[in-house]
PDB file of N, CA and C in Angstrom:
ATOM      1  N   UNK A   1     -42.020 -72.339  96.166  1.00  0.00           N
ATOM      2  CA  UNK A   1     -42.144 -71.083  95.466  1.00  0.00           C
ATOM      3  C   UNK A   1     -41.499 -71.222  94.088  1.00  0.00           C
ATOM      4  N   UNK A   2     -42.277 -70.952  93.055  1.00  0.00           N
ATOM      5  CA  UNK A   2     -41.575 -71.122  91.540  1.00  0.00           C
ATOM      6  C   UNK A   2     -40.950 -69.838  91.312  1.00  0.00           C
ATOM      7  N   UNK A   3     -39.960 -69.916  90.392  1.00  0.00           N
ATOM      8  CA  UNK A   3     -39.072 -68.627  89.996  1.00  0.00           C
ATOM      9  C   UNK A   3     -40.062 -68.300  88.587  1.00  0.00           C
ATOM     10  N   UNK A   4     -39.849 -66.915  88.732  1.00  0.00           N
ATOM     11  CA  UNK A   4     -40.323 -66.463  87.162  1.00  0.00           C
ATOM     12  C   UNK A   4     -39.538 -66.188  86.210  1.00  0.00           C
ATOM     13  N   UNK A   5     -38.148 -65.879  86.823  1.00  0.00           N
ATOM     14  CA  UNK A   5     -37.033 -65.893  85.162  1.00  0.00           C
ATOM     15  C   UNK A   5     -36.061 -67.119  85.293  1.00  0.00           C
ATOM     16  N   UNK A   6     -36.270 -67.674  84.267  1.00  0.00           N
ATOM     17  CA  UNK A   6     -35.149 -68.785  84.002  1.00  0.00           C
ATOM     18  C   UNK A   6     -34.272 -68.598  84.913  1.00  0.00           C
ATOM     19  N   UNK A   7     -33.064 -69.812  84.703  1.00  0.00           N
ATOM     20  CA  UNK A   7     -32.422 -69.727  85.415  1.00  0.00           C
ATOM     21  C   UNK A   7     -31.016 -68.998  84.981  1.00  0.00           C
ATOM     22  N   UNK A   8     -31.031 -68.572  83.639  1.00  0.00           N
ATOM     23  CA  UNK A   8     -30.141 -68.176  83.138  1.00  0.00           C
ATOM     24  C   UNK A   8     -30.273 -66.585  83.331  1.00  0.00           C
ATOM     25  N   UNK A   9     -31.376 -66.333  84.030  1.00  0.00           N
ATOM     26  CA  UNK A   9     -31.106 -64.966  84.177  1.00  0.00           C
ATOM     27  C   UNK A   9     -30.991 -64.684  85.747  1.00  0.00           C
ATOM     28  N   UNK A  10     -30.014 -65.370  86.254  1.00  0.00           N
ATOM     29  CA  UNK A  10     -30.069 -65.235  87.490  1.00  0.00           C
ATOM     30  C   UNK A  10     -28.545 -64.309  87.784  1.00  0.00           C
ATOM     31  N   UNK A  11     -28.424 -63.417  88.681  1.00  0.00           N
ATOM     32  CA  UNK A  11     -27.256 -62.117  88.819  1.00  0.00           C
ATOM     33  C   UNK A  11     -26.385 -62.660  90.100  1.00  0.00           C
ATOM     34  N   UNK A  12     -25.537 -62.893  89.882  1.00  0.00           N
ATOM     35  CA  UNK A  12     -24.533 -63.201  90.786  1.00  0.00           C
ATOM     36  C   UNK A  12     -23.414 -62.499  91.154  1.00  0.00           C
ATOM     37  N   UNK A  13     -23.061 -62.414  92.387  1.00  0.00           N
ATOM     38  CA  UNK A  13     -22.364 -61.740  93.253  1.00  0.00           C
ATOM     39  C   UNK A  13     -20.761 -61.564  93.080  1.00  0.00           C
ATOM     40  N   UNK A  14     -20.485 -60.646  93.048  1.00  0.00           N
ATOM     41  CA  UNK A  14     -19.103 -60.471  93.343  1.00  0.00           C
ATOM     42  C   UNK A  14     -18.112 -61.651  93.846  1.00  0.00           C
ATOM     43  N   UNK A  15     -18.701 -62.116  94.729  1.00  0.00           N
ATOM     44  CA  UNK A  15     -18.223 -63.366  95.200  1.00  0.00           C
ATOM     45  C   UNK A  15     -17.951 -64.387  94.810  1.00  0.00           C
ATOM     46  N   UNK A  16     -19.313 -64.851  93.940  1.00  0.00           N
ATOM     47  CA  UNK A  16     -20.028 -65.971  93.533  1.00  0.00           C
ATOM     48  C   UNK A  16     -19.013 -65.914  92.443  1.00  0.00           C
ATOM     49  N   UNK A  17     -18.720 -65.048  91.455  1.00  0.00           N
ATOM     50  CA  UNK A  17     -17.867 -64.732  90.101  1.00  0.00           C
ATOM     51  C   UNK A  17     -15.898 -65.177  90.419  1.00  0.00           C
ATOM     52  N   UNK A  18     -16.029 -64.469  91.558  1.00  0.00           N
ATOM     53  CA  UNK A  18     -14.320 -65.018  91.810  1.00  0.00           C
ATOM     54  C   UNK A  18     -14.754 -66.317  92.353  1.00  0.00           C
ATOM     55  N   UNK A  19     -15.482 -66.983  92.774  1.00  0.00           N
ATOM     56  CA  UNK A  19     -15.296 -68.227  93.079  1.00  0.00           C
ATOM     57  C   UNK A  19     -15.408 -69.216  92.190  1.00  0.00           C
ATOM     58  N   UNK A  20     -16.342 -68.545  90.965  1.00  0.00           N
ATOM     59  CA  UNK A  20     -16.579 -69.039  89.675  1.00  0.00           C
ATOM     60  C   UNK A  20     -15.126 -69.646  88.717  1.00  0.00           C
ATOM     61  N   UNK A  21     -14.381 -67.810  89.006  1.00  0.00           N
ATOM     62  CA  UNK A  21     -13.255 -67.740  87.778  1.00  0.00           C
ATOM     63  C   UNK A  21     -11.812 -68.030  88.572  1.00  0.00           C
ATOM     64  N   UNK A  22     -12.146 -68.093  90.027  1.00  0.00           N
ATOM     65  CA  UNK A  22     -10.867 -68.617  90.666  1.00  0.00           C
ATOM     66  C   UNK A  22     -10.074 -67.505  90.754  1.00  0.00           C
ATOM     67  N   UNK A  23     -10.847 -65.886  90.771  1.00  0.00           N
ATOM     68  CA  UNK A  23     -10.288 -65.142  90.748  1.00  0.00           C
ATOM     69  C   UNK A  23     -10.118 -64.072  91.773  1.00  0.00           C
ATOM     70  N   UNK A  24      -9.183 -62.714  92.053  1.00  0.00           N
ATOM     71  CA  UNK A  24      -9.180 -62.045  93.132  1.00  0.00           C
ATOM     72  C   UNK A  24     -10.250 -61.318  93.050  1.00  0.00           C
ATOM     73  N   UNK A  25     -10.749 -61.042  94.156  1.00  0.00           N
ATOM     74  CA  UNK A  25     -11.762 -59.568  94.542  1.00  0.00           C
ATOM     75  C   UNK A  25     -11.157 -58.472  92.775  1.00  0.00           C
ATOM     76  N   UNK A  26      -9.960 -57.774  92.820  1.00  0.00           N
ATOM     77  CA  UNK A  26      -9.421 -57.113  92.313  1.00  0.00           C
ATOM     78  C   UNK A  26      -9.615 -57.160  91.247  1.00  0.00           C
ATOM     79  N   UNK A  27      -9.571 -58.400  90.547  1.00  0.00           N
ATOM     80  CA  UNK A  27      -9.417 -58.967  89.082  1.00  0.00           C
ATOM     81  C   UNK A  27     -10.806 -59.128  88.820  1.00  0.00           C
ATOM     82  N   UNK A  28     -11.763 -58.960  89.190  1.00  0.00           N
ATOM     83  CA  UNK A  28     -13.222 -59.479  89.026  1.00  0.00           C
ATOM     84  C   UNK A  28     -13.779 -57.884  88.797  1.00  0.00           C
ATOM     85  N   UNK A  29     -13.269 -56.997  89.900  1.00  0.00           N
ATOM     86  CA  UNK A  29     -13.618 -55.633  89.281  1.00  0.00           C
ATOM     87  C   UNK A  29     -12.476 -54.753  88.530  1.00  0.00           C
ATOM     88  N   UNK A  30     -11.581 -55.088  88.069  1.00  0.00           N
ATOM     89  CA  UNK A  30     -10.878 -54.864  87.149  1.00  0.00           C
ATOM     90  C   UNK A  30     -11.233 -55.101  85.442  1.00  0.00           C
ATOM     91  N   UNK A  31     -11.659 -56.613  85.627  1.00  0.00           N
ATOM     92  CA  UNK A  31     -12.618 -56.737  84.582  1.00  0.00           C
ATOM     93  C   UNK A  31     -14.082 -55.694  84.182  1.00  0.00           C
ATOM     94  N   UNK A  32     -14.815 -55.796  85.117  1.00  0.00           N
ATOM     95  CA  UNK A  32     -16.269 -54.814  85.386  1.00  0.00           C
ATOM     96  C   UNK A  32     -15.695 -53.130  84.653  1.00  0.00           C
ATOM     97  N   UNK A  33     -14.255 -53.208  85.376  1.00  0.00           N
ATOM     98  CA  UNK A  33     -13.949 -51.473  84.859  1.00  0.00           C
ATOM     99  C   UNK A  33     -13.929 -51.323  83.760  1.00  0.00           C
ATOM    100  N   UNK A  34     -13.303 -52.326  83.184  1.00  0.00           N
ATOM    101  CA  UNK A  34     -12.566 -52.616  81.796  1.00  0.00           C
ATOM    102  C   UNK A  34     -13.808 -52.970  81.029  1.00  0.00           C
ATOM    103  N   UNK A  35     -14.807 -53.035  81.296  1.00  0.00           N
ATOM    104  CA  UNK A  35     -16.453 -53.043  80.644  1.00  0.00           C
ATOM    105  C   UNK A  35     -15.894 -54.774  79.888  1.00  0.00           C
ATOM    106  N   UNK A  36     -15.019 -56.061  80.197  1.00  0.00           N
ATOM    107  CA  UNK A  36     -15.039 -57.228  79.615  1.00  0.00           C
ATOM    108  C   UNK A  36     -15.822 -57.936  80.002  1.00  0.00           C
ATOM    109  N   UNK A  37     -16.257 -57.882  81.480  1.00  0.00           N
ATOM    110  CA  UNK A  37     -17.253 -58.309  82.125  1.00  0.00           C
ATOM    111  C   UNK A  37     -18.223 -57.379  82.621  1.00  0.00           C
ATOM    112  N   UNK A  38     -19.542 -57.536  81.640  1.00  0.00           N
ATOM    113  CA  UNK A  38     -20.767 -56.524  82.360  1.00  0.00           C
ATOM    114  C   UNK A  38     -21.647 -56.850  83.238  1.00  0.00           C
ATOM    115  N   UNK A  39     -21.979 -55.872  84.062  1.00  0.00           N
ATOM    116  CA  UNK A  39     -22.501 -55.692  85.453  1.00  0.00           C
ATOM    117  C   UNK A  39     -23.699 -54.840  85.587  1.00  0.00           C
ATOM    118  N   UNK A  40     -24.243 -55.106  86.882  1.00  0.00           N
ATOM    119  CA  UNK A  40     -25.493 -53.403  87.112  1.00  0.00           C
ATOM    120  C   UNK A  40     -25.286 -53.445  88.782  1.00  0.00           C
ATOM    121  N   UNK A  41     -25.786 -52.022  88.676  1.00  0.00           N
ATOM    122  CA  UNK A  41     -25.360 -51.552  89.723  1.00  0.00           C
ATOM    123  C   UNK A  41     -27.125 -51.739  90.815  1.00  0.00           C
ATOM    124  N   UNK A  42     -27.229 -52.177  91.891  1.00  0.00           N
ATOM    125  CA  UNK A  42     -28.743 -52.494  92.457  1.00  0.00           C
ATOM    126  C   UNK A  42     -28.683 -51.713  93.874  1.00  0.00           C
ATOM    127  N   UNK A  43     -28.939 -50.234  93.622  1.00  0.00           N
ATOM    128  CA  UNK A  43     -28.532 -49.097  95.400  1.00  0.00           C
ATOM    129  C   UNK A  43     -26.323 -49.381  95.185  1.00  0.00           C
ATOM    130  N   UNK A  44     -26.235 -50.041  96.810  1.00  0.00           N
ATOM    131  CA  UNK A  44     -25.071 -50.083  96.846  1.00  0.00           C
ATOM    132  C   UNK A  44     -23.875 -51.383  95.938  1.00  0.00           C
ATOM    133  N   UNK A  45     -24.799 -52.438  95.848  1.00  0.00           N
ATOM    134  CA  UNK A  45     -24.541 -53.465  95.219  1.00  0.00           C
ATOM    135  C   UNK A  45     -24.334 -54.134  94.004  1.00  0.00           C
ATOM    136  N   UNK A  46     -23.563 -54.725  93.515  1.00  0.00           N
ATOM    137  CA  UNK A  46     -22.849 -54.772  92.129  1.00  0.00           C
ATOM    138  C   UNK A  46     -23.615 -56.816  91.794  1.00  0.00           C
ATOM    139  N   UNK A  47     -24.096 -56.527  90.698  1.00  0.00           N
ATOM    140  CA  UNK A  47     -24.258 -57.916  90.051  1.00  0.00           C
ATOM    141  C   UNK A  47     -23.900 -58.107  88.943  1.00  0.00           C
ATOM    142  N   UNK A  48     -23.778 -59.242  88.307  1.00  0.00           N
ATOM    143  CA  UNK A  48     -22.973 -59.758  87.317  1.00  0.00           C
ATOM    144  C   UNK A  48     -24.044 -60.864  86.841  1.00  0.00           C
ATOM    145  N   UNK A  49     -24.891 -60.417  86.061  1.00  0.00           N
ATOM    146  CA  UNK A  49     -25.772 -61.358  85.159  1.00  0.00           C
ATOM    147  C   UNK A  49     -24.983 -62.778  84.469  1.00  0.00           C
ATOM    148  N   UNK A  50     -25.519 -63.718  84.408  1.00  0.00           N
ATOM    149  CA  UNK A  50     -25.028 -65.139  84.233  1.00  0.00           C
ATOM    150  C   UNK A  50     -24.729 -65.246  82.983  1.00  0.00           C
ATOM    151  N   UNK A  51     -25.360 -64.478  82.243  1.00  0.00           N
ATOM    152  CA  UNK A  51     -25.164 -64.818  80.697  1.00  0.00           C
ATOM    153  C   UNK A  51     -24.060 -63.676  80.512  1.00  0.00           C
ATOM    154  N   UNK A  52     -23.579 -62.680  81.707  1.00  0.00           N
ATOM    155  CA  UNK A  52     -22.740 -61.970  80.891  1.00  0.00           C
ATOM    156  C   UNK A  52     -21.300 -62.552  81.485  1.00  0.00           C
ATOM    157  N   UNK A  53     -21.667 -63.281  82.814  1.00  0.00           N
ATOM    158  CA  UNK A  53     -20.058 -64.578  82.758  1.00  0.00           C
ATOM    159  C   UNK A  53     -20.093 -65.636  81.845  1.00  0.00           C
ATOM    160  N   UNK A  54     -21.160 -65.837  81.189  1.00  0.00           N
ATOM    161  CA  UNK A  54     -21.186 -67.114  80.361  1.00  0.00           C
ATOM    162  C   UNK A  54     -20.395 -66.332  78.740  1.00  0.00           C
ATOM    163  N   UNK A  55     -20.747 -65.362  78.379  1.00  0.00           N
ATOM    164  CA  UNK A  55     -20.187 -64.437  77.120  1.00  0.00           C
ATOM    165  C   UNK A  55     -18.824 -64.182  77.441  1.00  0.00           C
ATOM    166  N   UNK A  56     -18.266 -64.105  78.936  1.00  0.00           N
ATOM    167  CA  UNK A  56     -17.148 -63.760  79.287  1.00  0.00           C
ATOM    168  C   UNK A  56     -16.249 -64.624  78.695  1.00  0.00           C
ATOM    169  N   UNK A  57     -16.906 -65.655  79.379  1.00  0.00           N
ATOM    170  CA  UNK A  57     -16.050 -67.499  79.415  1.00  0.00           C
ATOM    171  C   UNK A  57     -15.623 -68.001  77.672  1.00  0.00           C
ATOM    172  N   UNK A  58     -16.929 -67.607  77.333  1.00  0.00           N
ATOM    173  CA  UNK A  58     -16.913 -68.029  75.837  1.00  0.00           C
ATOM    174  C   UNK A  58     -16.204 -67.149  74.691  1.00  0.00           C
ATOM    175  N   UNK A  59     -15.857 -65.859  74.970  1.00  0.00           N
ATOM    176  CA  UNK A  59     -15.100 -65.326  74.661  1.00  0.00           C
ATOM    177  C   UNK A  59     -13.730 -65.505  74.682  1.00  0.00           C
ATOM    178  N   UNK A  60     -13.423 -65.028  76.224  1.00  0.00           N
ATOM    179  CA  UNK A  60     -11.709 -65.721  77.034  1.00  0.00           C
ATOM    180  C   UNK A  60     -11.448 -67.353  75.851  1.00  0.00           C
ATOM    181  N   UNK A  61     -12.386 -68.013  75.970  1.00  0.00           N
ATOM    182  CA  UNK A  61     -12.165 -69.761  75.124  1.00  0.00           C
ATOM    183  C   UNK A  61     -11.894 -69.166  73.300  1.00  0.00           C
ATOM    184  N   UNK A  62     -12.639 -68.375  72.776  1.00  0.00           N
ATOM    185  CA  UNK A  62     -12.253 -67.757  71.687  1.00  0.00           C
ATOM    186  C   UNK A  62     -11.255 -67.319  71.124  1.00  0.00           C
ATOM    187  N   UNK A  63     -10.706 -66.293  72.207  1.00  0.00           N
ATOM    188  CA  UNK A  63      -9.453 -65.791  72.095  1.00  0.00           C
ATOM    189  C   UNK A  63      -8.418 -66.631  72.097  1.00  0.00           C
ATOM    190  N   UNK A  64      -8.165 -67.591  72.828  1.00  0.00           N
ATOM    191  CA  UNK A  64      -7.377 -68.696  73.520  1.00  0.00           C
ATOM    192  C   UNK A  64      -7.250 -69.818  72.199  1.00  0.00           C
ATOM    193  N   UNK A  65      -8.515 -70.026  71.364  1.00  0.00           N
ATOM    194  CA  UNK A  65      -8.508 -71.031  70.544  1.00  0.00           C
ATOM    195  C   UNK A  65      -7.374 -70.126  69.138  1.00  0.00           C
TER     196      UNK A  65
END
C-alpha cells in the first residue's frame, strides 16, 4: 500500500514525542499548553505533526547556540 503524504507529514503520538525528546508525559503537554510545541486535536486524541517537532528541535538548537 503506497502512502499519499510524504513522510514528513506524518502526526505522531504523545508517546512517540516523549520517546523522541526523552521526555515526561507532563513536559510534552506542558509544552502543547505553552503553544512551543503545536498539535491538533483528532475526536479524543492529540497529535503532534513531524515538522512541528522538527521546528521544535531546531528552535530549542537556536536558542542554545
Amino acid at each position: 500500500m503506497s502512502s499519499v503524504l510524504p513522510a514528513t507529514h506524518r502526526a505522531l503520538t504523545v508517546p512517540e514525542v516523549m520517546d523522541a525528546l526523552h521526555l515526561s508525559r507532563f513536559k510534552v503537554y506542558d509544552l502543547i499548553r505553552s503553544r512551543q510545541l503545536k498539535s491538533i486535536k483528532i475526536g479524543r486524541s492529540r497529535r503532534i505533526p513531524a515538522d512541528a517537532l522538527r521546528t521544535f528541535i531546531e528552535h530549542q538548537l537556536e536558542e542554545a547556540a
